[in-house]
PDB file of N, CA and C in Angstrom:
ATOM      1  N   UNK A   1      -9.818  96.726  -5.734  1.00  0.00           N
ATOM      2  CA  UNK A   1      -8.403  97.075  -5.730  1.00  0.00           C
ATOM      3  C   UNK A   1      -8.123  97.872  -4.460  1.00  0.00           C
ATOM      4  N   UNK A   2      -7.449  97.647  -3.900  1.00  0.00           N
ATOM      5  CA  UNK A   2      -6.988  98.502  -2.238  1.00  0.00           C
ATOM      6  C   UNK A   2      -6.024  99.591  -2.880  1.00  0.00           C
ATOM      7  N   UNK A   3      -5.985 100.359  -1.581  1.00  0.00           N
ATOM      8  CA  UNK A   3      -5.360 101.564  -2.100  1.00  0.00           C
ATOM      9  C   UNK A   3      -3.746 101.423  -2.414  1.00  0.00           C
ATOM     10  N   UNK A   4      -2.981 100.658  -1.985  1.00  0.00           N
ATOM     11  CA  UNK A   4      -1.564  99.887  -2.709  1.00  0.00           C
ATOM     12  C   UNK A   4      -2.086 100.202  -3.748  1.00  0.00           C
ATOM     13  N   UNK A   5      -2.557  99.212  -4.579  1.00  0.00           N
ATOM     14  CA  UNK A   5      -2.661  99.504  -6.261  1.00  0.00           C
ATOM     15  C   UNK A   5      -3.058 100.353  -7.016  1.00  0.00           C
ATOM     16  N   UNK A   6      -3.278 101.512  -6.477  1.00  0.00           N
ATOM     17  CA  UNK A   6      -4.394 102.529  -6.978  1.00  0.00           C
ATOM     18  C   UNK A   6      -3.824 103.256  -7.721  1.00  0.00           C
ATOM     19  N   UNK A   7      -3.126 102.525  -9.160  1.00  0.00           N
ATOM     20  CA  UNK A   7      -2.417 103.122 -10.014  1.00  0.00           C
ATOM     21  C   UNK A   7      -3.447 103.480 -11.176  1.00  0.00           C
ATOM     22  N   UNK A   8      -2.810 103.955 -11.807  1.00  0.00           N
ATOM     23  CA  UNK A   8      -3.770 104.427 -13.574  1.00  0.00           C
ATOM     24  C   UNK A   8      -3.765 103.046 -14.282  1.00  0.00           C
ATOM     25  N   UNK A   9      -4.586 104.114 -15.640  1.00  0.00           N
ATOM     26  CA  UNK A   9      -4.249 102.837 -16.838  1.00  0.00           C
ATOM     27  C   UNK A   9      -4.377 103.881 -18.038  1.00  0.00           C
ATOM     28  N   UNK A  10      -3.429 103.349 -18.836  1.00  0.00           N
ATOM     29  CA  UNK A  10      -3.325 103.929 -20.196  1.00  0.00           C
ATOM     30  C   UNK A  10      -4.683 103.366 -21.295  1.00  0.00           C
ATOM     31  N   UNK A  11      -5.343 104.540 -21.426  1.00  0.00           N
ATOM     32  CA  UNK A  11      -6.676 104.169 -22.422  1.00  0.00           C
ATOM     33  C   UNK A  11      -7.076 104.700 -23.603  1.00  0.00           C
ATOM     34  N   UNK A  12      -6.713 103.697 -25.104  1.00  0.00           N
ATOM     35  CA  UNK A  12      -6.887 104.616 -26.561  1.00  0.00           C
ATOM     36  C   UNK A  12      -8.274 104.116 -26.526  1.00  0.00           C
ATOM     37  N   UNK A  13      -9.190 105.067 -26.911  1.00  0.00           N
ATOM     38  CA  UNK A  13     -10.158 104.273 -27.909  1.00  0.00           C
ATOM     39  C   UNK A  13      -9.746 104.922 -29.640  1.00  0.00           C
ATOM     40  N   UNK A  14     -10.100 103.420 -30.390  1.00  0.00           N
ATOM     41  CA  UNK A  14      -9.729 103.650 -31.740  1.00  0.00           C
ATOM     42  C   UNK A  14     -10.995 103.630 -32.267  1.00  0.00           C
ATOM     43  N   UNK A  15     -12.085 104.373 -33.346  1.00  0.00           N
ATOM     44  CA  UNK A  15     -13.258 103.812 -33.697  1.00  0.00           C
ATOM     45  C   UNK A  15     -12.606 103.666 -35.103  1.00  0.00           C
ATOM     46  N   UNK A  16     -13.309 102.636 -36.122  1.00  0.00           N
ATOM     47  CA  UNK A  16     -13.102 102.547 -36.842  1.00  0.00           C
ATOM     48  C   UNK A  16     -14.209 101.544 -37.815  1.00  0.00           C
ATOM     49  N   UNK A  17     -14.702 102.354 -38.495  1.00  0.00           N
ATOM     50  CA  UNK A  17     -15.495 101.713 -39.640  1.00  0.00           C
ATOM     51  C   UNK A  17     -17.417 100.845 -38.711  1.00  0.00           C
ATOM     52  N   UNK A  18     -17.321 101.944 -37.516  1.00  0.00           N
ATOM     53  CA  UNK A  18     -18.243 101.048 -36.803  1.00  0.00           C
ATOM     54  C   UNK A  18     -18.089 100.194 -35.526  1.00  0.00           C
ATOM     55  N   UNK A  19     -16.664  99.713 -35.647  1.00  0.00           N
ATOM     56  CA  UNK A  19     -15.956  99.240 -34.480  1.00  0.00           C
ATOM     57  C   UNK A  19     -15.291  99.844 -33.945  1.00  0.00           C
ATOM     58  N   UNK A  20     -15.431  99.806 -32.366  1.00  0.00           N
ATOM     59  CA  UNK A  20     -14.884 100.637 -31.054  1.00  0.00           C
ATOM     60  C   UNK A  20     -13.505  99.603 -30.765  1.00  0.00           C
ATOM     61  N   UNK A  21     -12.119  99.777 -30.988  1.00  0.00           N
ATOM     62  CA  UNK A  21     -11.373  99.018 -30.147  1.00  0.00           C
ATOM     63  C   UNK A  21     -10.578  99.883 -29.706  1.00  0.00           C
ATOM     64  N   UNK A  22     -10.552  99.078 -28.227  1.00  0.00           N
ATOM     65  CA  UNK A  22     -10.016  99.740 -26.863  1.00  0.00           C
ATOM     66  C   UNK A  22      -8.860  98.913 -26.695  1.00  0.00           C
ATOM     67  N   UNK A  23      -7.515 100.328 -26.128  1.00  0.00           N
ATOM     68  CA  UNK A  23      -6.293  99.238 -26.299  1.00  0.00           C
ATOM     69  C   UNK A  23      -6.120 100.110 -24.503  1.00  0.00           C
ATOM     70  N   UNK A  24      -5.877  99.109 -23.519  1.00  0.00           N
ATOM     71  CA  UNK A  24      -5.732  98.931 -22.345  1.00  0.00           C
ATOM     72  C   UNK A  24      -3.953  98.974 -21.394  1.00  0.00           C
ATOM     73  N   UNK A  25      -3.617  99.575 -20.947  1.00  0.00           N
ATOM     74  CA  UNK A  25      -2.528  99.261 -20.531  1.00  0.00           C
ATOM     75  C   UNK A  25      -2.283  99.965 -18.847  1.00  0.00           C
ATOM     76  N   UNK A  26      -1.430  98.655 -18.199  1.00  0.00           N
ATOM     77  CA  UNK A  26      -0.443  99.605 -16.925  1.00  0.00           C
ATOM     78  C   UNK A  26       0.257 100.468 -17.070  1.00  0.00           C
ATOM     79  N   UNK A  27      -0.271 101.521 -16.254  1.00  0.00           N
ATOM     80  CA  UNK A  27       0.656 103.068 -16.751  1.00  0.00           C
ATOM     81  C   UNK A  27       2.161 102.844 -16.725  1.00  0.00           C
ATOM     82  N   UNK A  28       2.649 101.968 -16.460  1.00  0.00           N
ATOM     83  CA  UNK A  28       4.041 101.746 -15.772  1.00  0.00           C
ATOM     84  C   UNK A  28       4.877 100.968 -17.466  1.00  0.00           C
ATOM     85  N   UNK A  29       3.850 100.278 -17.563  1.00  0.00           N
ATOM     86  CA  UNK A  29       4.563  99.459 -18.867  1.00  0.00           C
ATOM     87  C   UNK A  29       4.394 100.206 -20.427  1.00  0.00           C
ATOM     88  N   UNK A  30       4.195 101.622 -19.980  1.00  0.00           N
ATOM     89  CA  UNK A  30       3.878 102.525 -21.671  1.00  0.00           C
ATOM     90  C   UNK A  30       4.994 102.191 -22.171  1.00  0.00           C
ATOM     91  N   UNK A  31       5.383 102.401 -23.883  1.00  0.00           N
ATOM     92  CA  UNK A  31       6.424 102.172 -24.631  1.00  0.00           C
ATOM     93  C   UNK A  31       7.310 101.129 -23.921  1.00  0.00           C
ATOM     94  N   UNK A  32       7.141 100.126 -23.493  1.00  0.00           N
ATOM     95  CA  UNK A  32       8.310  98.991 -23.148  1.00  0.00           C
ATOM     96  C   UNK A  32       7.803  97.825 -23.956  1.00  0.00           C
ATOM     97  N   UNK A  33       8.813  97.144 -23.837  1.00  0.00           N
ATOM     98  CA  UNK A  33       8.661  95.748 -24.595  1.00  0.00           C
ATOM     99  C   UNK A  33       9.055  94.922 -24.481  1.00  0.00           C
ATOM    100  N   UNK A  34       8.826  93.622 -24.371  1.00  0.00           N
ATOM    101  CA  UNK A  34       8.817  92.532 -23.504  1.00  0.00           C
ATOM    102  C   UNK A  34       9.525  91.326 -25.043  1.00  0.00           C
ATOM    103  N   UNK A  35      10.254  90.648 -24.605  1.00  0.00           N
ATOM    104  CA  UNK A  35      10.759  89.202 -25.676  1.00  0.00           C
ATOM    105  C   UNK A  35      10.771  88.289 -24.941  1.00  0.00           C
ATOM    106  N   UNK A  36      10.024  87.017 -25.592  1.00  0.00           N
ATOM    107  CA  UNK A  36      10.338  85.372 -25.216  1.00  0.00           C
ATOM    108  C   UNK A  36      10.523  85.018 -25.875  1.00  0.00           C
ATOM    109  N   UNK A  37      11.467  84.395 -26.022  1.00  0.00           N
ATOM    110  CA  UNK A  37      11.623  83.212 -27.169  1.00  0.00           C
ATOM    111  C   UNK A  37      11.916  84.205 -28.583  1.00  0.00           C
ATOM    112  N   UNK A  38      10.504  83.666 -29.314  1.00  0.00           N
ATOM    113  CA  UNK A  38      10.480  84.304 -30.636  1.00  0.00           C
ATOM    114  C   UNK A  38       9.512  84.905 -30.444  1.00  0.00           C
ATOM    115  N   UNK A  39       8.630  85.635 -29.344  1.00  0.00           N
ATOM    116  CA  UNK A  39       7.444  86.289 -29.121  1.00  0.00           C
ATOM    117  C   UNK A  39       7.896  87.376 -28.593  1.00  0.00           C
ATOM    118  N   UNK A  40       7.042  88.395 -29.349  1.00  0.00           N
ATOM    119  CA  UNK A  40       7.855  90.021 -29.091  1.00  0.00           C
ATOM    120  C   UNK A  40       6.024  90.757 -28.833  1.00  0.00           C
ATOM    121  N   UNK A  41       6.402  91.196 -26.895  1.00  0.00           N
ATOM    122  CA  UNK A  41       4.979  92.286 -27.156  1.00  0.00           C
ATOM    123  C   UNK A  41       4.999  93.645 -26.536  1.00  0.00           C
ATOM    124  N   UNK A  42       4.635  94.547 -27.598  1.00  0.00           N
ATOM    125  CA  UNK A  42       5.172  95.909 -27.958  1.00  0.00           C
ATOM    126  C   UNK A  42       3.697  97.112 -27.128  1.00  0.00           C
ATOM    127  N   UNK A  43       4.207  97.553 -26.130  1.00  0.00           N
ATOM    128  CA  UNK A  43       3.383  98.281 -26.141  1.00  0.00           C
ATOM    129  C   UNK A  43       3.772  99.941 -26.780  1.00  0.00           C
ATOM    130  N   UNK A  44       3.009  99.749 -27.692  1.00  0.00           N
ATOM    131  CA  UNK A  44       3.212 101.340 -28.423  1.00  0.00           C
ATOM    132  C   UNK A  44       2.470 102.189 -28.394  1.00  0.00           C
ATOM    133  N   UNK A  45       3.253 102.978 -28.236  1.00  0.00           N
ATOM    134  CA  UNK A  45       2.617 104.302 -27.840  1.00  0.00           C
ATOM    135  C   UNK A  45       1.418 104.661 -29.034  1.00  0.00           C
ATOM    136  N   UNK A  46       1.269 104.993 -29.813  1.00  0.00           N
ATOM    137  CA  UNK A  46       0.893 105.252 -31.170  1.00  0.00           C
ATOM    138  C   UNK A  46      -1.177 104.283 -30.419  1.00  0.00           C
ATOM    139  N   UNK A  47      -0.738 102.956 -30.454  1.00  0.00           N
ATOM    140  CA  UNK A  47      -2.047 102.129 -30.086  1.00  0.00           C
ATOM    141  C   UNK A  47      -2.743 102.389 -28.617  1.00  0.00           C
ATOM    142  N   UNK A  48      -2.060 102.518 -27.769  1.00  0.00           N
ATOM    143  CA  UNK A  48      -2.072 102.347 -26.378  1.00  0.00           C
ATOM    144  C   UNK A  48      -2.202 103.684 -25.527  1.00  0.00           C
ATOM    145  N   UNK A  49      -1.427 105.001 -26.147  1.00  0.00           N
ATOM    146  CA  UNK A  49      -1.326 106.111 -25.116  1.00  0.00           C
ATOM    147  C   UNK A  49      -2.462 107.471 -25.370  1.00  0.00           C
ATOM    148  N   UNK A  50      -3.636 106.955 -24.984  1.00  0.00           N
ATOM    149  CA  UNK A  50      -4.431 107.968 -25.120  1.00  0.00           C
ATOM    150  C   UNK A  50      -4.755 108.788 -23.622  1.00  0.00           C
ATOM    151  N   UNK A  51      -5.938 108.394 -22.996  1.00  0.00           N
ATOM    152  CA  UNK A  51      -6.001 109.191 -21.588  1.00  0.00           C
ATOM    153  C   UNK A  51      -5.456 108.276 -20.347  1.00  0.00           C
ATOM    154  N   UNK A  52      -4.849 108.749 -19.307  1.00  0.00           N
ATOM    155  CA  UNK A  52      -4.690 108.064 -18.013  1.00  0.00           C
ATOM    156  C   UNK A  52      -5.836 108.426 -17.388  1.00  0.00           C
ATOM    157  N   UNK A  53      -6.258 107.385 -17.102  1.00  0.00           N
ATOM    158  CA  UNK A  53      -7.412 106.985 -16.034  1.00  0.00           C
ATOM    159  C   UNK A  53      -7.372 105.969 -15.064  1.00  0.00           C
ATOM    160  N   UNK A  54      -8.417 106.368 -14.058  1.00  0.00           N
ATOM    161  CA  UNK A  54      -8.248 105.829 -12.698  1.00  0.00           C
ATOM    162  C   UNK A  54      -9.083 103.960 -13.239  1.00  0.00           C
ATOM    163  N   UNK A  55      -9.388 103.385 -12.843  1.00  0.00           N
ATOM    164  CA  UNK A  55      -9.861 102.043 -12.612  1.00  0.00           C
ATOM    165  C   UNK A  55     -11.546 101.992 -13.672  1.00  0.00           C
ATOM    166  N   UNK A  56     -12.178 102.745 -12.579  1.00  0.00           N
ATOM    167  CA  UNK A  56     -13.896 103.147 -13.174  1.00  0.00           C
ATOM    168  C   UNK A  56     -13.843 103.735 -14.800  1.00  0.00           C
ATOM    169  N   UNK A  57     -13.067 104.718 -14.952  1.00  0.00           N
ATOM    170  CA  UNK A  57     -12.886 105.328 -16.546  1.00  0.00           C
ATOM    171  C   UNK A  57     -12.741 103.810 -17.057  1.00  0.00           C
ATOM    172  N   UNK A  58     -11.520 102.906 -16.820  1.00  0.00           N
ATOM    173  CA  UNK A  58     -10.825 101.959 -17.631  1.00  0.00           C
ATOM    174  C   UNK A  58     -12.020 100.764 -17.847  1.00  0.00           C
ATOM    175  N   UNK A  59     -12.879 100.871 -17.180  1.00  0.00           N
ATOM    176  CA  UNK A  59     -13.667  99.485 -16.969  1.00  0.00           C
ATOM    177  C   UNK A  59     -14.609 100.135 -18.086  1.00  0.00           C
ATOM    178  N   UNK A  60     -15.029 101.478 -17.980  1.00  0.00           N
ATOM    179  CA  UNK A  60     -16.543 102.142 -18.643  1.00  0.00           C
ATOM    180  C   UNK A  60     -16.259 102.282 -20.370  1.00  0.00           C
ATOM    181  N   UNK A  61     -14.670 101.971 -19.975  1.00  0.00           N
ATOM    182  CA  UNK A  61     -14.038 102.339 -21.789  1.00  0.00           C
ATOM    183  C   UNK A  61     -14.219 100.659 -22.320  1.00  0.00           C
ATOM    184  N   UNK A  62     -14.069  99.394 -21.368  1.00  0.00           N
ATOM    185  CA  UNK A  62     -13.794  98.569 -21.917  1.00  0.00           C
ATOM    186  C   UNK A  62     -15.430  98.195 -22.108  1.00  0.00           C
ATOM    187  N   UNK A  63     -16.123  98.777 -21.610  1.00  0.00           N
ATOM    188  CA  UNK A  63     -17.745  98.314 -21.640  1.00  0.00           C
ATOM    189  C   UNK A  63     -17.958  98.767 -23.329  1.00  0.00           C
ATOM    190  N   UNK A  64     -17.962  99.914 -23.650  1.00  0.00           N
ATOM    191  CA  UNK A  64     -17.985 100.128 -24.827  1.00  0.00           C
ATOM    192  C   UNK A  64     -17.164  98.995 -26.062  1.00  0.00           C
ATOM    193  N   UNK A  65     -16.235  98.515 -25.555  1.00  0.00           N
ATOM    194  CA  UNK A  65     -15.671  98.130 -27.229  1.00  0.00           C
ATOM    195  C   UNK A  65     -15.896  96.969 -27.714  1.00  0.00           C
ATOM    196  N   UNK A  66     -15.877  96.804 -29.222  1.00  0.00           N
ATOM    197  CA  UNK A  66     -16.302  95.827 -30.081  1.00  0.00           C
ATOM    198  C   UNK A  66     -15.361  95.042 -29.969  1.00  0.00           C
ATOM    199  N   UNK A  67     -13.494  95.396 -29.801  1.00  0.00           N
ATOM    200  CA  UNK A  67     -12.674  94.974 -29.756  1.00  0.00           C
ATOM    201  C   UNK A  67     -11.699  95.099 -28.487  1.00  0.00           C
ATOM    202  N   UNK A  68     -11.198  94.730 -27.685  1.00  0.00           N
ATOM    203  CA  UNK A  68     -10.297  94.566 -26.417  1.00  0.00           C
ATOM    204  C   UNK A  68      -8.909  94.298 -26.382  1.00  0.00           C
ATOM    205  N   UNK A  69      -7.788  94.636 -25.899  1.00  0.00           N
ATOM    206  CA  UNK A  69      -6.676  94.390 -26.002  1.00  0.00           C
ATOM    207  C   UNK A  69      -5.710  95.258 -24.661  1.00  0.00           C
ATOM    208  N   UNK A  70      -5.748  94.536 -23.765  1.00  0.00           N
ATOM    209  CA  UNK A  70      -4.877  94.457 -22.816  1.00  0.00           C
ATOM    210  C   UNK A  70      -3.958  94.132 -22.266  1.00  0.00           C
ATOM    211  N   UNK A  71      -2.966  95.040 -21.282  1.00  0.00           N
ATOM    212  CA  UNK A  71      -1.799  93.897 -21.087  1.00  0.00           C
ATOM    213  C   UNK A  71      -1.181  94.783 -19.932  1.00  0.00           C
ATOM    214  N   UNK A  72      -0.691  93.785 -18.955  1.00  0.00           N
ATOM    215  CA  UNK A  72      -0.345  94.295 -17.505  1.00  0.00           C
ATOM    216  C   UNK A  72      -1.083  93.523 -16.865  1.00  0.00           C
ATOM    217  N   UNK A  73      -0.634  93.282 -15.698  1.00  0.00           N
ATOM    218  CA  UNK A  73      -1.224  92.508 -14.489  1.00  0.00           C
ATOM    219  C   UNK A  73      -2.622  93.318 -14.136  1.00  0.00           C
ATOM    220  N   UNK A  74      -2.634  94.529 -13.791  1.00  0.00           N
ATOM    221  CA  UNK A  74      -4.048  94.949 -13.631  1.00  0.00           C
ATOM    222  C   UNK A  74      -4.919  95.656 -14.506  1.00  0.00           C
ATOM    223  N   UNK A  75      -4.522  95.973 -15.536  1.00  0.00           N
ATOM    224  CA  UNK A  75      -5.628  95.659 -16.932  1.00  0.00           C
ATOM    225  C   UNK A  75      -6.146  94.197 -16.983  1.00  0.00           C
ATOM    226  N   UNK A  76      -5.179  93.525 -17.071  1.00  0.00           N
ATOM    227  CA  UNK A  76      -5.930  92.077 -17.693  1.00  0.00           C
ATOM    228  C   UNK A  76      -6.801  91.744 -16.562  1.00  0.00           C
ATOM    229  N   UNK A  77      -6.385  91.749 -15.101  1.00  0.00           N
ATOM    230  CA  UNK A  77      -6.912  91.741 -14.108  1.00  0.00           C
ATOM    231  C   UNK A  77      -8.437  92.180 -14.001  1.00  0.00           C
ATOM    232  N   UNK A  78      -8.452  93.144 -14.342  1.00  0.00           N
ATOM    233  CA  UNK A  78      -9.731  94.319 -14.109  1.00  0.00           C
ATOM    234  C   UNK A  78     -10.526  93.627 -15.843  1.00  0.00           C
ATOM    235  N   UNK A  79     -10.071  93.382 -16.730  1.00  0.00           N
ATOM    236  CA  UNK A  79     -10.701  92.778 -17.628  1.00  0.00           C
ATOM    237  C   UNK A  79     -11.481  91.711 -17.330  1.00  0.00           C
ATOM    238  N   UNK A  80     -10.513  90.944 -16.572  1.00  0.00           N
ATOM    239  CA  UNK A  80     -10.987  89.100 -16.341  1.00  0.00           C
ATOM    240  C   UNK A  80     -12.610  89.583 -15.125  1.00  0.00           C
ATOM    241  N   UNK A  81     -11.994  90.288 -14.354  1.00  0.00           N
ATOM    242  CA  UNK A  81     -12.832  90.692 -12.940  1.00  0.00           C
ATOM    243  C   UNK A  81     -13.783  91.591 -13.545  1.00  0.00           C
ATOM    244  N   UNK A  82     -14.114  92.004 -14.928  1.00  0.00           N
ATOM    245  CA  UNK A  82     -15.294  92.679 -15.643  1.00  0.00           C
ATOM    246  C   UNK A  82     -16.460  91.928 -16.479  1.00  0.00           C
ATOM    247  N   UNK A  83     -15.523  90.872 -16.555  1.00  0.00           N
ATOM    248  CA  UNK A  83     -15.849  89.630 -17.596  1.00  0.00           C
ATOM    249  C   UNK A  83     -16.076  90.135 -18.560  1.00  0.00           C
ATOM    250  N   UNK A  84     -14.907  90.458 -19.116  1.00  0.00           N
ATOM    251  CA  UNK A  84     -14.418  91.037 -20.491  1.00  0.00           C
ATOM    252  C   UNK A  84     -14.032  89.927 -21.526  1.00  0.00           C
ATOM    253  N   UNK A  85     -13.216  89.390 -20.236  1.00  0.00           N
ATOM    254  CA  UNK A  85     -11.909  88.466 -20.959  1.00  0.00           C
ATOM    255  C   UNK A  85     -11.517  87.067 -19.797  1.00  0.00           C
ATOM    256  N   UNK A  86     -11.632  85.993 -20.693  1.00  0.00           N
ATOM    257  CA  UNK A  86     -12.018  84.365 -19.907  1.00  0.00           C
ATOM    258  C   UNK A  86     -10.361  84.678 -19.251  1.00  0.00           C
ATOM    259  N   UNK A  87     -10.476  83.963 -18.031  1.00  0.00           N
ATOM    260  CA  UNK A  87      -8.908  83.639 -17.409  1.00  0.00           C
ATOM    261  C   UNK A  87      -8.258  83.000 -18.167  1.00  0.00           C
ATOM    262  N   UNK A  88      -8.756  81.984 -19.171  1.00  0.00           N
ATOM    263  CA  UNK A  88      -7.705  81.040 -19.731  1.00  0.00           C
ATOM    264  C   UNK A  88      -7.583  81.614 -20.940  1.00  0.00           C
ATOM    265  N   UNK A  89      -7.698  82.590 -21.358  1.00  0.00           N
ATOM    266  CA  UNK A  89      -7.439  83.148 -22.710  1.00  0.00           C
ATOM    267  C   UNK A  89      -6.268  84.445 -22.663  1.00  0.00           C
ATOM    268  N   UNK A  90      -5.912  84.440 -21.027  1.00  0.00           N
ATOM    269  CA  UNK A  90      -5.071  85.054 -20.990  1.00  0.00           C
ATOM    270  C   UNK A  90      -3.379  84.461 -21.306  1.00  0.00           C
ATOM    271  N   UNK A  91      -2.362  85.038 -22.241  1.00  0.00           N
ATOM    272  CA  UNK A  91      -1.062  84.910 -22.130  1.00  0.00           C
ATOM    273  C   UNK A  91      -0.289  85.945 -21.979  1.00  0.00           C
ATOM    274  N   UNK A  92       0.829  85.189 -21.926  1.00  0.00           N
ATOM    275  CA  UNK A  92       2.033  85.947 -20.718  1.00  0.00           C
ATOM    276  C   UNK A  92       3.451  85.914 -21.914  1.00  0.00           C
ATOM    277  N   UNK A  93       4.081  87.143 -21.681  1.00  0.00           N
ATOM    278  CA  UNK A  93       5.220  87.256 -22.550  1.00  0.00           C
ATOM    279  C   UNK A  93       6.292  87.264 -21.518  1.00  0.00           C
ATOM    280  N   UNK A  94       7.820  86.515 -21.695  1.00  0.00           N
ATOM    281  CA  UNK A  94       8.630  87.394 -20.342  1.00  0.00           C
ATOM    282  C   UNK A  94       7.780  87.796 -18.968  1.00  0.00           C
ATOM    283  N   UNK A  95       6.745  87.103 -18.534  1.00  0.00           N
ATOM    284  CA  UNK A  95       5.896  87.169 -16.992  1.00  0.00           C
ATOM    285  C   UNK A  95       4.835  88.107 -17.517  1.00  0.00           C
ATOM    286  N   UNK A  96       4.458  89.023 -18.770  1.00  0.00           N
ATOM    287  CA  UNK A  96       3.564  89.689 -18.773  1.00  0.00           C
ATOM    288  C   UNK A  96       2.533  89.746 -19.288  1.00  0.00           C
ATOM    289  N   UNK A  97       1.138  89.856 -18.623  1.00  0.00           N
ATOM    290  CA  UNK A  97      -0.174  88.954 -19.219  1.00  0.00           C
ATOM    291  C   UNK A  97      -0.530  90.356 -20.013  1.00  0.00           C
ATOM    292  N   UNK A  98      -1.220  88.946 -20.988  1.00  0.00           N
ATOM    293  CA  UNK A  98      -1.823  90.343 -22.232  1.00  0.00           C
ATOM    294  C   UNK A  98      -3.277  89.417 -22.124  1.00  0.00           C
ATOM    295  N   UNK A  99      -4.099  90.268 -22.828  1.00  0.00           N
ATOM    296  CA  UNK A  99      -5.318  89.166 -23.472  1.00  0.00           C
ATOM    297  C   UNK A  99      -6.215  89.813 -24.419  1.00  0.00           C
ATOM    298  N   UNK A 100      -6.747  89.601 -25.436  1.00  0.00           N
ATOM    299  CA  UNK A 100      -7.702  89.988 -26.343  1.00  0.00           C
ATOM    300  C   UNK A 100      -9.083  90.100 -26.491  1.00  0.00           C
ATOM    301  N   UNK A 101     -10.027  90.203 -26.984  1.00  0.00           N
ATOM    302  CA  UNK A 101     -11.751  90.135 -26.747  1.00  0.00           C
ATOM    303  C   UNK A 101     -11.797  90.596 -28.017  1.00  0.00           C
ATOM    304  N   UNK A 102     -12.668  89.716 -28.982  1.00  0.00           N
ATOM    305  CA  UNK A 102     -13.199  90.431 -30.273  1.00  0.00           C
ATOM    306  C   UNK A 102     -15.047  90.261 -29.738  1.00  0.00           C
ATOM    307  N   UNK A 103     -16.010  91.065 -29.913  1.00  0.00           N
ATOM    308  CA  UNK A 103     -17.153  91.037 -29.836  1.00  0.00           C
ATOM    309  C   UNK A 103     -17.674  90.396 -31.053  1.00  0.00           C
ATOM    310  N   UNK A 104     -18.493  89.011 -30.540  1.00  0.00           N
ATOM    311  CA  UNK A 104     -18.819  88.701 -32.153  1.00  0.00           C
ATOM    312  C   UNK A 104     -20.509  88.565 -31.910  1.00  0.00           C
ATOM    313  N   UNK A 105     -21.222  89.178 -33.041  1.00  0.00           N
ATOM    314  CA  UNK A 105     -22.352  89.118 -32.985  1.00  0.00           C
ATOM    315  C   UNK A 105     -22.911  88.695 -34.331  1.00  0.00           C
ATOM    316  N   UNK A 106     -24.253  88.173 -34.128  1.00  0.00           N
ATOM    317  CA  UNK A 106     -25.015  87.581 -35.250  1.00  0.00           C
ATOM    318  C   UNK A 106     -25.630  88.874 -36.371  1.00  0.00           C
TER     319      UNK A 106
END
């Protein structure tokens, strides 16, 4: 990422019952919300607004989780470029990419 982009990212971790899920976001898109069509995606505060962190925090949080959920051009970005999350599993609401990761193990 060059220094242009050298924005934050909004980072919850949730643990729960054993599972780590990490909810990912562009600091820019906290509490907004996006409509297409009949597709509504909510970034809420409540899931999403835990610490702002630089790039390295956001990548070391997504290394940890069982579960993934991102959305913004450079979350999903930094996901895909972690190999978190396949390029084609990414979608877009109103222009804005989200994408998911469940960890599945045997």
């Amino acid at each position: 990422m060059d220094a242009l982009e050298e924005r934050l990212f909004w980072v919850k971790v949730h643990e729960v019952e054993g599972h780590v899920i990490v909810a990912v976001v562009d600091e820019e898109l906290m509490g907004k919300e996006f409509k297409e069509g009949e597709k509504v995606l909510k970034v809420d505060e409540y899931f999403f607004k835990g610490e702002l962190v630089d790039e390295d925090v956001a990548l070391a949080r997504m290394s940890a989780a069982t579960s993934l959920y991102v959305i913004g051009e450079r979350s999903v970005r930094l996901a895909v470029e972690g190999g978190f999350v396949h390029p084609k599993a990414v979608g877009k609401v109103a222009g804005v990419p989200y994408a998911q990761m469940i960890l599945v193990t045997a």
